[in-house]
Protein backbone atom coordinates (compact mmCIF):
# COMPACT_ATOMS: atom_id res chain seq x y z
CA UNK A 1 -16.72 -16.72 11.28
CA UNK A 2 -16.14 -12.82 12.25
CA UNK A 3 -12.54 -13.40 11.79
CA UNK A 4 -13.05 -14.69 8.02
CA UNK A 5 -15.55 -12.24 7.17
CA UNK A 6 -13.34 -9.38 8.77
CA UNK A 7 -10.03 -11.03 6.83
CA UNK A 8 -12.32 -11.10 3.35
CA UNK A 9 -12.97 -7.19 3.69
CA UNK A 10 -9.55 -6.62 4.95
CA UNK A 11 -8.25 -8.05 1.61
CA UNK A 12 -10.61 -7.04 -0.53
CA UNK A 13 -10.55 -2.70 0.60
CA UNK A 14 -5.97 -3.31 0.20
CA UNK A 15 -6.76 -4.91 -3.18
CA UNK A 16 -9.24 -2.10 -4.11
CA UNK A 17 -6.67 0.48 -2.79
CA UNK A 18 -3.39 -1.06 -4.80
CA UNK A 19 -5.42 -1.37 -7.77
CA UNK A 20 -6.34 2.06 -7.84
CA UNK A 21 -2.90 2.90 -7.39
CA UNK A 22 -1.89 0.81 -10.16
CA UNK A 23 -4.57 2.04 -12.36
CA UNK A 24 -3.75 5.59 -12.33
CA UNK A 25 0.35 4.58 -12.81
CA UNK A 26 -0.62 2.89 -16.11
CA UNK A 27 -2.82 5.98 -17.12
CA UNK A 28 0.12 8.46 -16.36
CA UNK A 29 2.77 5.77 -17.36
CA UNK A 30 4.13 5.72 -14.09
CA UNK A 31 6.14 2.68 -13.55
CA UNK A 32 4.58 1.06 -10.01
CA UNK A 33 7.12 -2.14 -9.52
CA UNK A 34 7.25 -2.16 -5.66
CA UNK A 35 3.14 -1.54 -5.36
CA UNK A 36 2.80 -4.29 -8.24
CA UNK A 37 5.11 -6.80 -6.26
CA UNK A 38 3.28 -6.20 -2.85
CA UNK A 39 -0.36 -5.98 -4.79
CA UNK A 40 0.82 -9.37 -6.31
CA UNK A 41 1.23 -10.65 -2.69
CA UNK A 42 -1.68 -9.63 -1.40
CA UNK A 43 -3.59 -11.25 -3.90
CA UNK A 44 -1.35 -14.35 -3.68
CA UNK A 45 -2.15 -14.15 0.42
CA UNK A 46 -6.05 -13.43 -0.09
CA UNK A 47 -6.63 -16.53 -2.99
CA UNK A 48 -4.58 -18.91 -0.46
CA UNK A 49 -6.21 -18.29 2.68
CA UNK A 50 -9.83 -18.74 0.60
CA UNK A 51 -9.15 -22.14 -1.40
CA UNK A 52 -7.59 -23.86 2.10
CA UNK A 53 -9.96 -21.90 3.98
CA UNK A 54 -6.98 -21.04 6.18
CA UNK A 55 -6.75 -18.35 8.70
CA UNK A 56 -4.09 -15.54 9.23
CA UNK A 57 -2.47 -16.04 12.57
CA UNK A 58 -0.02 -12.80 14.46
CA UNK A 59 1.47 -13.45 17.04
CA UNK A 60 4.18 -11.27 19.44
CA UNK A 61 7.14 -11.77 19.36
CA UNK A 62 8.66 -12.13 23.33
């Protein structure tokens, strides 16, 4: 339960930040292709994870 609660904020403050990012590229016309790519990701990641309810596993790597 911490874990998805933690994951949901997680998501949520990266989408805030990339959005504000974005934002204030469109209002100075800045093109923002790489932050729109990994913002689109993100969100991808984030919608996923909610509808299967999965989890977001990291492992190391030996």
């Amino acid at each position: 339960m911490f874990q998805e609660t933690f994951l949901f904020h997680v998501f949520k403050k990266l989408e805030q930040g990339f959005g504000a990012v974005i934002e204030l590229g469109k209002l100075t016309q800045t093109p923002t292709p790489h932050i729109d790519s990994v913002y689109a990701c993100v969100k991808l990641l984030a919608k996923t994870l909610g509808e299967e309810k999965g989890k977001l596993k990291i492992e190391k790597l030996i």
